[in-house]
N, C-alpha and C. Protein backbone atom coordinates (compact mmCIF):
# COMPACT_ATOMS: atom_id res chain seq x y z
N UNK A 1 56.80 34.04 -19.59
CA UNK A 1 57.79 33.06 -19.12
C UNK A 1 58.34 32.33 -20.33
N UNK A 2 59.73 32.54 -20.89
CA UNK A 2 60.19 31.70 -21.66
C UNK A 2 61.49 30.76 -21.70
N UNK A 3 61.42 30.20 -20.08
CA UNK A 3 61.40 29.38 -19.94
C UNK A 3 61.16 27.62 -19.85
N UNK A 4 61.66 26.89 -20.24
CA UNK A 4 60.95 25.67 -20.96
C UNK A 4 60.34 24.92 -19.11
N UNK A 5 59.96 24.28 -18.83
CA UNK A 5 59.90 23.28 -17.33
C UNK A 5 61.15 22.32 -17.16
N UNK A 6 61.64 22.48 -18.18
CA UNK A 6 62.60 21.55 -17.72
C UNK A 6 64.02 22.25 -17.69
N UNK A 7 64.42 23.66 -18.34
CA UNK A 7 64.78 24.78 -17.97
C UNK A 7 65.30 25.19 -16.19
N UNK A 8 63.96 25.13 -15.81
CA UNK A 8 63.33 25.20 -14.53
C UNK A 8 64.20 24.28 -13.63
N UNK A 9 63.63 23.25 -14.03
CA UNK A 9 63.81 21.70 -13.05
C UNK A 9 65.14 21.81 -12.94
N UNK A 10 66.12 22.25 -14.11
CA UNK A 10 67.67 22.17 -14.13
C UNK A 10 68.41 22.93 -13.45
N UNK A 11 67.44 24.18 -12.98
CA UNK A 11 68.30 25.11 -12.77
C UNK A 11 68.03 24.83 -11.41
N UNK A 12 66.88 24.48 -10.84
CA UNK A 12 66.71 23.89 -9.73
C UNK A 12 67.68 23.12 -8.73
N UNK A 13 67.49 21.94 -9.80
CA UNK A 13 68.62 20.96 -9.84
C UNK A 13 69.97 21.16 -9.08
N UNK A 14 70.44 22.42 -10.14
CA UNK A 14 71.88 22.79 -9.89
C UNK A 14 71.86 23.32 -8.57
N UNK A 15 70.92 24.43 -7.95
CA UNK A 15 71.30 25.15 -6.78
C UNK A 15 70.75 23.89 -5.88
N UNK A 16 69.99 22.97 -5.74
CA UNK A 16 70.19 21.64 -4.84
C UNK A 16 71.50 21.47 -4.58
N UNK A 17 71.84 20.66 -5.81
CA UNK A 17 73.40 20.53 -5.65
C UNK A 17 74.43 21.35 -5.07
N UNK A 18 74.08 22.43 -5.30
CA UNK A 18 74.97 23.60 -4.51
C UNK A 18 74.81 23.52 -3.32
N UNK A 19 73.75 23.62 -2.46
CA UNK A 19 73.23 23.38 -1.75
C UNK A 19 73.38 22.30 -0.51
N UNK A 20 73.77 21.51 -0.93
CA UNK A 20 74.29 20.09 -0.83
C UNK A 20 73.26 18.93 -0.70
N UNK A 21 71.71 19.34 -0.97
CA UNK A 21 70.86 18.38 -0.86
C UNK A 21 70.75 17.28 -1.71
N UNK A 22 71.08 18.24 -2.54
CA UNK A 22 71.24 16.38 -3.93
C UNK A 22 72.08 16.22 -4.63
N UNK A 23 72.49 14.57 -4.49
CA UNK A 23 73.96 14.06 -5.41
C UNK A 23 74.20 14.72 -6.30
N UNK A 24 75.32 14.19 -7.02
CA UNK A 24 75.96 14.68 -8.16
C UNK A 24 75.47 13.45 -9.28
N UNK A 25 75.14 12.15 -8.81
CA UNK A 25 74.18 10.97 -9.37
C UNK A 25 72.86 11.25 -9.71
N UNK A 26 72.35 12.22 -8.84
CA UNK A 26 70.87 12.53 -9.20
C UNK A 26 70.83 13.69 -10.29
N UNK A 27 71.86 14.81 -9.84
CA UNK A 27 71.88 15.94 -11.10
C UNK A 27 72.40 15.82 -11.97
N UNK A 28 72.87 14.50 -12.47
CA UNK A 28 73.31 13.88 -13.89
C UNK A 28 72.06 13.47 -14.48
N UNK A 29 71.70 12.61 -13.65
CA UNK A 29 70.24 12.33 -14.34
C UNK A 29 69.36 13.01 -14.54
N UNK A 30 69.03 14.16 -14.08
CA UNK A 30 68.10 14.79 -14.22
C UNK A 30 69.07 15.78 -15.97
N UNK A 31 70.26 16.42 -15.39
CA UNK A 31 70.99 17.24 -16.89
C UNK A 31 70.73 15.86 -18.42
N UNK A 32 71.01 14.99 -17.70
CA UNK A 32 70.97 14.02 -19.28
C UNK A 32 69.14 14.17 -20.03
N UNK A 33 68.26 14.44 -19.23
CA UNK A 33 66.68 14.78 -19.40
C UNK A 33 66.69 15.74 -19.80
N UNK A 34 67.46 16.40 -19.89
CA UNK A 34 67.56 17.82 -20.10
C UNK A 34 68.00 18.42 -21.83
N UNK A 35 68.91 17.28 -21.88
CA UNK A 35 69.39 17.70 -23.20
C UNK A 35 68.55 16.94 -24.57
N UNK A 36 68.36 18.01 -25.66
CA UNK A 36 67.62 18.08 -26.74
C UNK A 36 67.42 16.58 -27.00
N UNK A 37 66.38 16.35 -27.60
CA UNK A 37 66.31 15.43 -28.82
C UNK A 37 67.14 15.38 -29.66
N UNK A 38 67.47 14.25 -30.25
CA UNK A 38 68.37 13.93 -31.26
C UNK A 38 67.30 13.24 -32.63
N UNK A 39 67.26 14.04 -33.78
CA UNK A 39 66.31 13.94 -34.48
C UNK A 39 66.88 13.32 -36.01
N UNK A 40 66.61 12.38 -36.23
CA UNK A 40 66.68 11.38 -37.36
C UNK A 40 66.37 12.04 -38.78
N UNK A 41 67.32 11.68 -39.74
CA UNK A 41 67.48 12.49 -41.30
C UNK A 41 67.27 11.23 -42.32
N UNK A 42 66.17 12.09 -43.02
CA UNK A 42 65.87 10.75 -44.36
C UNK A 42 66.95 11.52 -45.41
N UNK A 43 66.65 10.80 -46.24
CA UNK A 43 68.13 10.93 -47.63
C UNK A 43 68.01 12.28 -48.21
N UNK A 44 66.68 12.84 -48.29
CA UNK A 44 66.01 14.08 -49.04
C UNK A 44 66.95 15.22 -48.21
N UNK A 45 66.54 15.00 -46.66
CA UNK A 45 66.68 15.81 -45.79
C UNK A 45 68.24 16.00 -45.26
N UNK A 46 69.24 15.07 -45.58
CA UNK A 46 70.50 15.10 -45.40
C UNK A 46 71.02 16.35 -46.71
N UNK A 47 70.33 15.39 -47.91
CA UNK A 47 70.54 16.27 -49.38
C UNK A 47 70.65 17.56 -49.31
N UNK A 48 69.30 18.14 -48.31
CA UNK A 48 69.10 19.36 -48.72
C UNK A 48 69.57 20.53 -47.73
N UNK A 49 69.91 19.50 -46.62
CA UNK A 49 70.95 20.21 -45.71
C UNK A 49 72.18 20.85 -46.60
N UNK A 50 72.81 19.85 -46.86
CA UNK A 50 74.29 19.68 -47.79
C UNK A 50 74.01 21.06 -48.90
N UNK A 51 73.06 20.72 -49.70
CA UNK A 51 72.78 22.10 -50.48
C UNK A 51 72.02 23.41 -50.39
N UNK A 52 71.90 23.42 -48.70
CA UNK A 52 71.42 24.49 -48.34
C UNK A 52 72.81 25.29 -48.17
N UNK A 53 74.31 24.93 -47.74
CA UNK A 53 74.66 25.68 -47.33
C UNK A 53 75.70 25.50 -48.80
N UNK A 54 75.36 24.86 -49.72
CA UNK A 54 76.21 25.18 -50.84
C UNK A 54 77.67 24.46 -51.17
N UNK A 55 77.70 22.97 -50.50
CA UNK A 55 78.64 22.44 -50.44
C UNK A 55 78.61 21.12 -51.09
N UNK A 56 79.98 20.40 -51.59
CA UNK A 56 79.43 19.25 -52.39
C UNK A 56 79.68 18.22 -51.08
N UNK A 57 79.14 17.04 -51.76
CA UNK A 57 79.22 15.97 -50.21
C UNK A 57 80.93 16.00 -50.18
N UNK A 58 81.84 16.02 -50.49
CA UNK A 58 83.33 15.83 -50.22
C UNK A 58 83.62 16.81 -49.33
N UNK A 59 82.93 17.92 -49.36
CA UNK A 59 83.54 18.82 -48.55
C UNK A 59 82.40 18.95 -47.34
N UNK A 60 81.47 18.39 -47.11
CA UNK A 60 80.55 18.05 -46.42
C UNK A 60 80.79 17.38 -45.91
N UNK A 61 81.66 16.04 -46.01
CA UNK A 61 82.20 15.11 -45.44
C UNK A 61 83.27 15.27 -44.28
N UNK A 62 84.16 16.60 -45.03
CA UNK A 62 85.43 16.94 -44.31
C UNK A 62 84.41 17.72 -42.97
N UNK A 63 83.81 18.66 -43.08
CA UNK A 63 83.06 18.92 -42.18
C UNK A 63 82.45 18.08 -40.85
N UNK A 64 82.31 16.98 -41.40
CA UNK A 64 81.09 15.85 -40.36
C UNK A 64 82.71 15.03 -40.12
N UNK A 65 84.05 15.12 -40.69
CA UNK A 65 84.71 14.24 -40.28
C UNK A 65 84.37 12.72 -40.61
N UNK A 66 83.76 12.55 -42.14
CA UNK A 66 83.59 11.30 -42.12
C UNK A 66 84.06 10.98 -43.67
N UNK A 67 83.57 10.18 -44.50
CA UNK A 67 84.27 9.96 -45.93
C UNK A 67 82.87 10.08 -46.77
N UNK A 68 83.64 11.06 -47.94
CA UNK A 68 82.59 11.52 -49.31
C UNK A 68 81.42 10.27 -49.57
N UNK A 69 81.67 9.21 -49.80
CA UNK A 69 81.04 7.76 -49.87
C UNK A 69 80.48 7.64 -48.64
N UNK A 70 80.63 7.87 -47.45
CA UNK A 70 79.26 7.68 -46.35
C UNK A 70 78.29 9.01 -46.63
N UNK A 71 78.62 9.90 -46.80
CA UNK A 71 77.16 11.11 -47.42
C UNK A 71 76.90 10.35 -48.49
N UNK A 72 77.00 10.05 -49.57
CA UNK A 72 76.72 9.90 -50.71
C UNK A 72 75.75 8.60 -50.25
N UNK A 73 76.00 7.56 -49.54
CA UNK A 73 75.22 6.95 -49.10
C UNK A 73 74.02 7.23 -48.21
N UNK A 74 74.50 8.04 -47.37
CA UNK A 74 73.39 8.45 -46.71
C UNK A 74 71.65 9.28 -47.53
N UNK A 75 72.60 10.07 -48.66
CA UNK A 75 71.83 10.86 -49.24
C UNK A 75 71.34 9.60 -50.58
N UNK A 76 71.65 8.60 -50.65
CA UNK A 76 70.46 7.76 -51.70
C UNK A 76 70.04 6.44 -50.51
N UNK A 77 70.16 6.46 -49.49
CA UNK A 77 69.41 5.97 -48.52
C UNK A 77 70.11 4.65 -48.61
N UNK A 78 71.11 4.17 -48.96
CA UNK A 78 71.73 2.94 -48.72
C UNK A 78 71.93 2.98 -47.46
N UNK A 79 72.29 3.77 -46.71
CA UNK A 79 73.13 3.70 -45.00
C UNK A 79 72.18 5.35 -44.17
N UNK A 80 71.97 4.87 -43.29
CA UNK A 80 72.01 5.84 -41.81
C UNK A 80 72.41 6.57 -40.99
N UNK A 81 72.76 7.74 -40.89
CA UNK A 81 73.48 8.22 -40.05
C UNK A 81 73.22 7.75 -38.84
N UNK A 82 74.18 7.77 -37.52
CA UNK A 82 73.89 7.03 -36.06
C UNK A 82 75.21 7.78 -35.43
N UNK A 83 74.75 7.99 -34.08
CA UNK A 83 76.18 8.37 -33.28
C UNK A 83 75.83 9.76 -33.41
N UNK A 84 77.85 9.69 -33.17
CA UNK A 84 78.12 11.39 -33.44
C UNK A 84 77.81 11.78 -34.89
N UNK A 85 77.70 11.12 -35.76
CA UNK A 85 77.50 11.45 -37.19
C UNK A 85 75.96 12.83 -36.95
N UNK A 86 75.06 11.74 -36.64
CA UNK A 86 73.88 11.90 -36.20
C UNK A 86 73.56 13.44 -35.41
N UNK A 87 74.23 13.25 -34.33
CA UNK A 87 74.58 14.76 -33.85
C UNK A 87 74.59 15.89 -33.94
N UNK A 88 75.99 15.54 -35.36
CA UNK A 88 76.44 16.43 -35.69
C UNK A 88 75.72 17.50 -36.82
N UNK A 89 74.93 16.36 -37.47
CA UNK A 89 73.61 16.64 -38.49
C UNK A 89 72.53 17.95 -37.43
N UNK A 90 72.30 17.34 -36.82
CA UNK A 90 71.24 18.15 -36.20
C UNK A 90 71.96 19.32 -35.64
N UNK A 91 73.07 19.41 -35.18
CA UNK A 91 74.40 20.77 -34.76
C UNK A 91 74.03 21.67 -36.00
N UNK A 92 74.13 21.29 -37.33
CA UNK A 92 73.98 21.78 -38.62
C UNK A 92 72.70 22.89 -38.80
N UNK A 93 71.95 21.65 -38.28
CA UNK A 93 70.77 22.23 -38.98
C UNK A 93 70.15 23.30 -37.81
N UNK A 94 70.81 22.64 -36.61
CA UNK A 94 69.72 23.94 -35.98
C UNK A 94 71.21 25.20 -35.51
N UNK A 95 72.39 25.65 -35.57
CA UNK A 95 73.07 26.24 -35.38
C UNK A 95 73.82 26.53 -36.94
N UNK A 96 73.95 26.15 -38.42
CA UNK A 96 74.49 26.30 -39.31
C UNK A 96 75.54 25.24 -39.34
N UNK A 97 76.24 25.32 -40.25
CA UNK A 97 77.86 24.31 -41.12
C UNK A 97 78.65 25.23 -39.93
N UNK A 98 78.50 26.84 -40.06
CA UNK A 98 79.81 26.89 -39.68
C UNK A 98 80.36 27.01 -38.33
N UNK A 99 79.15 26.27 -37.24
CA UNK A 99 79.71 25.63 -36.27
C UNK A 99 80.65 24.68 -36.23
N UNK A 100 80.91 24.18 -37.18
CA UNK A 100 81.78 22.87 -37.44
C UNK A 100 83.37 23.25 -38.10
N UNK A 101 83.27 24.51 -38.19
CA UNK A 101 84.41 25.06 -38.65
C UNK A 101 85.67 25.51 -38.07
């Protein structure tokens, strides 16, 4: 079975809903449980994203849609990624850059 349980519960979920036994209020809440963790980047780990795929932060930037000076910060730990920034980091790392392309 490689299926996760919560896989399960969702798909569940959905044919309820089909079904007509349960809201469209309840199978929101249950899909928002559903979706991944959003996993937090120290300065090292932004860095080595950025030079895993061979790019300087300017053009790393154009990528994330944000400005050369917020990577550059991020990567000597003055500032945090948060939000969609945040997101989009983890889009990176577990699907590649050139999802963002």
């Amino acid at each position: 079975m490689s299926e996760s349980i919560l896989d399960v519960v969702h798909q569940t979920a959905k044919g309820l809903h089909k079904a007509g036994v349960m809201d469209v209020t309840t199978l929101r809440e249950i899909e928002t449980l559903c979706l991944p963790p959003v996993k937090s980047f120290t300065a090292n780990q932004i860095k080595r994203l950025r030079q895993q795929y061979k790019v300087s932060q300017p053009i790393f930037a154009e990528y994330l849609n944000i400005s050369a000076s917020t990577v550059q910060k991020w990567e000597s730990g003055q500032k945090q990624p948060n939000g969609s920034s945040l997101k989009l980091l983890n889009l990176v790392e577990q699907k590649g850059l050139e999802v963002l392309a």
